[in-house]
Protein backbone atom coordinates (compact mmCIF):
# COMPACT_ATOMS: atom_id res chain seq x y z
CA UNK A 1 -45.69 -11.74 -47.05
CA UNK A 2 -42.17 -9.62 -47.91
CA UNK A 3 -39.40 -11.91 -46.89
CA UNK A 4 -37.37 -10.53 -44.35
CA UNK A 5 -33.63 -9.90 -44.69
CA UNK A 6 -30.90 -10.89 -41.75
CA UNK A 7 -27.90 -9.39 -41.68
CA UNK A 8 -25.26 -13.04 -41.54
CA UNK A 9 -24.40 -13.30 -37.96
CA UNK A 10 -20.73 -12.63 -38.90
CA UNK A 11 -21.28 -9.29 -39.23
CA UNK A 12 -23.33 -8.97 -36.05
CA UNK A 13 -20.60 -10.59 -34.03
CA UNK A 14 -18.29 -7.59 -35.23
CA UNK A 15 -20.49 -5.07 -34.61
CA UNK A 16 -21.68 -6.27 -31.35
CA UNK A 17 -17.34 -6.53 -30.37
CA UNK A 18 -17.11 -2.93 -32.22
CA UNK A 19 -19.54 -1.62 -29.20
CA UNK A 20 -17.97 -3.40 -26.91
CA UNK A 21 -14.23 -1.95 -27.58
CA UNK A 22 -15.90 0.88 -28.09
CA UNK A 23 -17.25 1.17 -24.32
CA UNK A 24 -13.70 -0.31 -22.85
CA UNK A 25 -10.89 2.02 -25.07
CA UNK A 26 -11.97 4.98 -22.78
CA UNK A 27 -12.13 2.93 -19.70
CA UNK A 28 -8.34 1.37 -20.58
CA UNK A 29 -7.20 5.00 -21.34
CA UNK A 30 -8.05 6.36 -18.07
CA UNK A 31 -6.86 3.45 -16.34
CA UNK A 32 -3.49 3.31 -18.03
CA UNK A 33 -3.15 7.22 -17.47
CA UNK A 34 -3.95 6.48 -14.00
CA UNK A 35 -0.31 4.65 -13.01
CA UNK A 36 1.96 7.45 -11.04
CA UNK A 37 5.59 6.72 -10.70
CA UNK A 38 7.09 3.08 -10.10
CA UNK A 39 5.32 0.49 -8.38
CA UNK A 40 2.31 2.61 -7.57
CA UNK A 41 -1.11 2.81 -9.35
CA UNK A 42 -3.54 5.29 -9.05
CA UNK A 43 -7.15 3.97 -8.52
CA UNK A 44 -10.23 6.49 -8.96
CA UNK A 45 -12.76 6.85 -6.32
CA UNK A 46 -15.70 8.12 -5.72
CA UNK A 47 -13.96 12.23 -5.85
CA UNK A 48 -11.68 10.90 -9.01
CA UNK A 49 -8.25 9.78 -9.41
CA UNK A 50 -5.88 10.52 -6.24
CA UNK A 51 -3.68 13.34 -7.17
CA UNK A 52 -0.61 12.77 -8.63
CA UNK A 53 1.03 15.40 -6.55
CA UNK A 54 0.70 11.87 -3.95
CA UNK A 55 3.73 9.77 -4.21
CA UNK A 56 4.88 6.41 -2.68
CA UNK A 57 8.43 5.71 -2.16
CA UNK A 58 10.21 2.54 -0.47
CA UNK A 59 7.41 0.72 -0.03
CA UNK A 60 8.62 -2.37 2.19
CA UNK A 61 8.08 -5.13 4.76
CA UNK A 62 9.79 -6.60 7.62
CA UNK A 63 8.66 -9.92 7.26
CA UNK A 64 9.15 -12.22 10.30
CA UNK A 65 9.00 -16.33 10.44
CA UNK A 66 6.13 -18.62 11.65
CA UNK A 67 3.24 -16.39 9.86
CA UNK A 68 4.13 -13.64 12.71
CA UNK A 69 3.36 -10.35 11.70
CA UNK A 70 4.74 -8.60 9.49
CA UNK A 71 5.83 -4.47 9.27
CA UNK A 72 4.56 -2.46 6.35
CA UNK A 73 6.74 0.87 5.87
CA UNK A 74 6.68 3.45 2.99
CA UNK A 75 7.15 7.39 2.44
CA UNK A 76 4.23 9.61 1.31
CA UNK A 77 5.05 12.43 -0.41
CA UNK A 78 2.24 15.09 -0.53
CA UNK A 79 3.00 17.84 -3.13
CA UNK A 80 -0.67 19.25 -3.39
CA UNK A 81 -2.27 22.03 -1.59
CA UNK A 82 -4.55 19.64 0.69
CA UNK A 83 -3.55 17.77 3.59
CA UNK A 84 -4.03 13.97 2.98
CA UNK A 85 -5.51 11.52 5.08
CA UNK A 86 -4.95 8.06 5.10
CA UNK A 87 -7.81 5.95 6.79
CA UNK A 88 -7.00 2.45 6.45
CA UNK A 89 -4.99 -0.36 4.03
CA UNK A 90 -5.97 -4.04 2.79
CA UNK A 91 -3.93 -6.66 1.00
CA UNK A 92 -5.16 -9.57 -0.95
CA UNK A 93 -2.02 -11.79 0.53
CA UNK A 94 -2.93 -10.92 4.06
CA UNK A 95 -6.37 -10.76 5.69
CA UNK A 96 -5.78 -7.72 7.89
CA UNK A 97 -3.74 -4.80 7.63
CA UNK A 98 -3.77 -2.14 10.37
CA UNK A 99 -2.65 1.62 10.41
CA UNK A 100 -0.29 1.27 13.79
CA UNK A 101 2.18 3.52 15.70
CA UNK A 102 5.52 2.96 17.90
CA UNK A 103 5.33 5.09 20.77
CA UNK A 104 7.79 5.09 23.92
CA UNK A 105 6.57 6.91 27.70
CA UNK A 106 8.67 5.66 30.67
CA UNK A 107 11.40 4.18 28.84
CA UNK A 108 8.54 1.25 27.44
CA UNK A 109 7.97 1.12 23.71
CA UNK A 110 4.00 -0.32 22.78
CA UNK A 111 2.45 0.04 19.25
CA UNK A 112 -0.92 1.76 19.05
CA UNK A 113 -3.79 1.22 16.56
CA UNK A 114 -4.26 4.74 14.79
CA UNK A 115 -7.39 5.87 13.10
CA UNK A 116 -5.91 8.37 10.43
CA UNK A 117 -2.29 9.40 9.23
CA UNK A 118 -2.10 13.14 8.49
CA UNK A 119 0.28 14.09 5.59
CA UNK A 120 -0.09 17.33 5.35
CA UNK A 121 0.27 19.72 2.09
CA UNK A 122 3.57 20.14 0.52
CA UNK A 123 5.57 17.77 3.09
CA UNK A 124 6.68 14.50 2.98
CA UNK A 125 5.75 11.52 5.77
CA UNK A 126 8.40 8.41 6.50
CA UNK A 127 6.30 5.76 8.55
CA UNK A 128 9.95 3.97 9.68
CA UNK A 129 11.39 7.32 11.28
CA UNK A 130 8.31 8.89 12.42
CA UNK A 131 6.74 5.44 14.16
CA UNK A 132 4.12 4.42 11.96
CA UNK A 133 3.38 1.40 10.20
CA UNK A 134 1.22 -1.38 8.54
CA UNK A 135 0.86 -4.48 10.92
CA UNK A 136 -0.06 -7.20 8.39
CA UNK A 137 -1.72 -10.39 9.76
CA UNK A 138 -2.32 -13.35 8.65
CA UNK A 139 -0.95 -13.85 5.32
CA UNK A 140 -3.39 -15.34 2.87
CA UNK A 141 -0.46 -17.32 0.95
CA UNK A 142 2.67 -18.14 1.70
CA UNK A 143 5.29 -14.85 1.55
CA UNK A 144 8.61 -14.84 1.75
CA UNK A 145 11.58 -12.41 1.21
CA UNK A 146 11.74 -11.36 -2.22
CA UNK A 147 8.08 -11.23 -2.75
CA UNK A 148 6.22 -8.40 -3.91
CA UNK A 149 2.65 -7.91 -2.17
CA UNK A 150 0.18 -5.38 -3.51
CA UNK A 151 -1.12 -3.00 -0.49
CA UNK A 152 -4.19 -0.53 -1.56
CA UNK A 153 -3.97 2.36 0.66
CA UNK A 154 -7.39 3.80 1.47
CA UNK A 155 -7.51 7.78 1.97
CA UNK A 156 -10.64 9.53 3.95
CA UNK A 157 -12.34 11.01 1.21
CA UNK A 158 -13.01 7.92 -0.73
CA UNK A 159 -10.02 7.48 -3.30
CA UNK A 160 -7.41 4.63 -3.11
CA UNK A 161 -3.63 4.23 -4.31
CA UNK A 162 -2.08 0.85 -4.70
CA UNK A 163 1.35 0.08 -4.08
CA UNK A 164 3.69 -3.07 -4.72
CA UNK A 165 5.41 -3.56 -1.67
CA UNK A 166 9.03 -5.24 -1.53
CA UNK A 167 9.22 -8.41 1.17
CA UNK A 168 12.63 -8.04 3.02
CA UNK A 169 13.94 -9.95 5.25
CA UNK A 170 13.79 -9.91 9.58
CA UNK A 171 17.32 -7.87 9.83
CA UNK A 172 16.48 -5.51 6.66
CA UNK A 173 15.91 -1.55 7.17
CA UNK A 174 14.26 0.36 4.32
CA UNK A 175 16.17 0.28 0.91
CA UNK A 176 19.06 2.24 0.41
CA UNK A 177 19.77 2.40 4.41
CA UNK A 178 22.25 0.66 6.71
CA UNK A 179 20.89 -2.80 8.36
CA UNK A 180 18.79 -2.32 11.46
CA UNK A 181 20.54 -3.87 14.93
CA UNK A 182 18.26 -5.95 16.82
CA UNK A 183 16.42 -5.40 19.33
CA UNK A 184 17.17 -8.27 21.60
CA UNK A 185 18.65 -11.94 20.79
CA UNK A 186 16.45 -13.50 18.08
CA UNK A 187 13.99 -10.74 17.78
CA UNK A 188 14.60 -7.65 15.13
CA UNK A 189 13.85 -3.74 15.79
CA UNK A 190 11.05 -2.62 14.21
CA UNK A 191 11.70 1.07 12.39
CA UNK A 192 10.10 3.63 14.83
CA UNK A 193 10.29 1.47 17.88
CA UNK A 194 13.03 1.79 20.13
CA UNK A 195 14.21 -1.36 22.38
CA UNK A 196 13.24 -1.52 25.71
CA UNK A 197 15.83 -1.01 28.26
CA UNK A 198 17.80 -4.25 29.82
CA UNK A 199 16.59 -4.62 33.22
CA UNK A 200 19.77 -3.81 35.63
CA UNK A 201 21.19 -7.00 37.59
């Protein structure tokens, strides 16, 4: 009976990790020529890679004491030919993050669910001025100002974008704008939601 010849398992081990980095490198590529401007990371879905005409700028939250929740606020800026529709967010750091909106009739501000935010093609969306914004519930951990929390922001036709989101604190307005006045003693104004009118005496 010939004898049979093994190749020494060193030289299996390498070729087994050669396949192996050969089957990541394109994966790593694609992911690292994924990331879109700073703080933001592109995420491909189901249609590919969200378009890189799709920016996120000042990306923030109101965060408020006692695990209360907390206001998510950011500007999409939608450079492409499409309109784009966001659906829906998550957080690992909170366990549910809504798509809400500020909305005043009779002098009495309320914030509505939404189902879908509209940006359409070749404009630019501010949640804080136009009334919209991320309610975020129940933290998973404990956050505090200073933080950054990672929000993935889920669009209709299947793609994602993740964005680092800056923790401010309860009197904060977005970066690079004037402090927000409160609402009332003890409680601050949320961007997009006016304060309800003292009651005359």
């Amino acid at each position: 009976m010939p004898p049979t010849h093994r190749r020494p398992l060193p030289f299996r081990a390498a070729l087994l990790a050669g396949l192996a980095a050969a089957t990541l490198l394109p994966a790593l590529a694609s992911a690292s020529s994924a990331t879109a401007g700073s703080g933001q990371t592109v995420v491909a879905g189901p249609h590919g890679p969200v378009p890189e005409a799709l920016q996120i700028e000042q990306a923030w939250i109101r965060w408020l004491p006692a695990n209360l929740p907390a206001g998510g606020y950011l500007t999409v800026t939608n450079r492409s030919d499409q309109p784009v529709v966001l659906v829906g967010a998550s957080s690992p750091d909170y366990a549910s993050v809504e798509l809400h909106r500020s909305v005043t009739e009779g002098g009495v501000s309320r914030m509505d669910p939404v189902a879908r935010i509209v940006i359409p093609p070749h404009s630019m969306l501010d949640f804080g001025t136009t009334g919209y914004h991320l309610m975020l519930m129940m933290p998973t951990r404990p956050v505090a100002p200073g933080d950054r929390v990672p929000i993935t922001l889920h669009f209709v036709d299947g793609r994602v974008l993740v964005a680092n989101f800056e923790v401010r604190k309860p009197d904060a307005s977005a970066p690079g704008t004037t402090p927000a006045m409160p609402a009332m003693p003890g409680m601050p104004a949320m961007p997009g939601m006016p304060a309800k009118p003292a009651s005359p005496h």
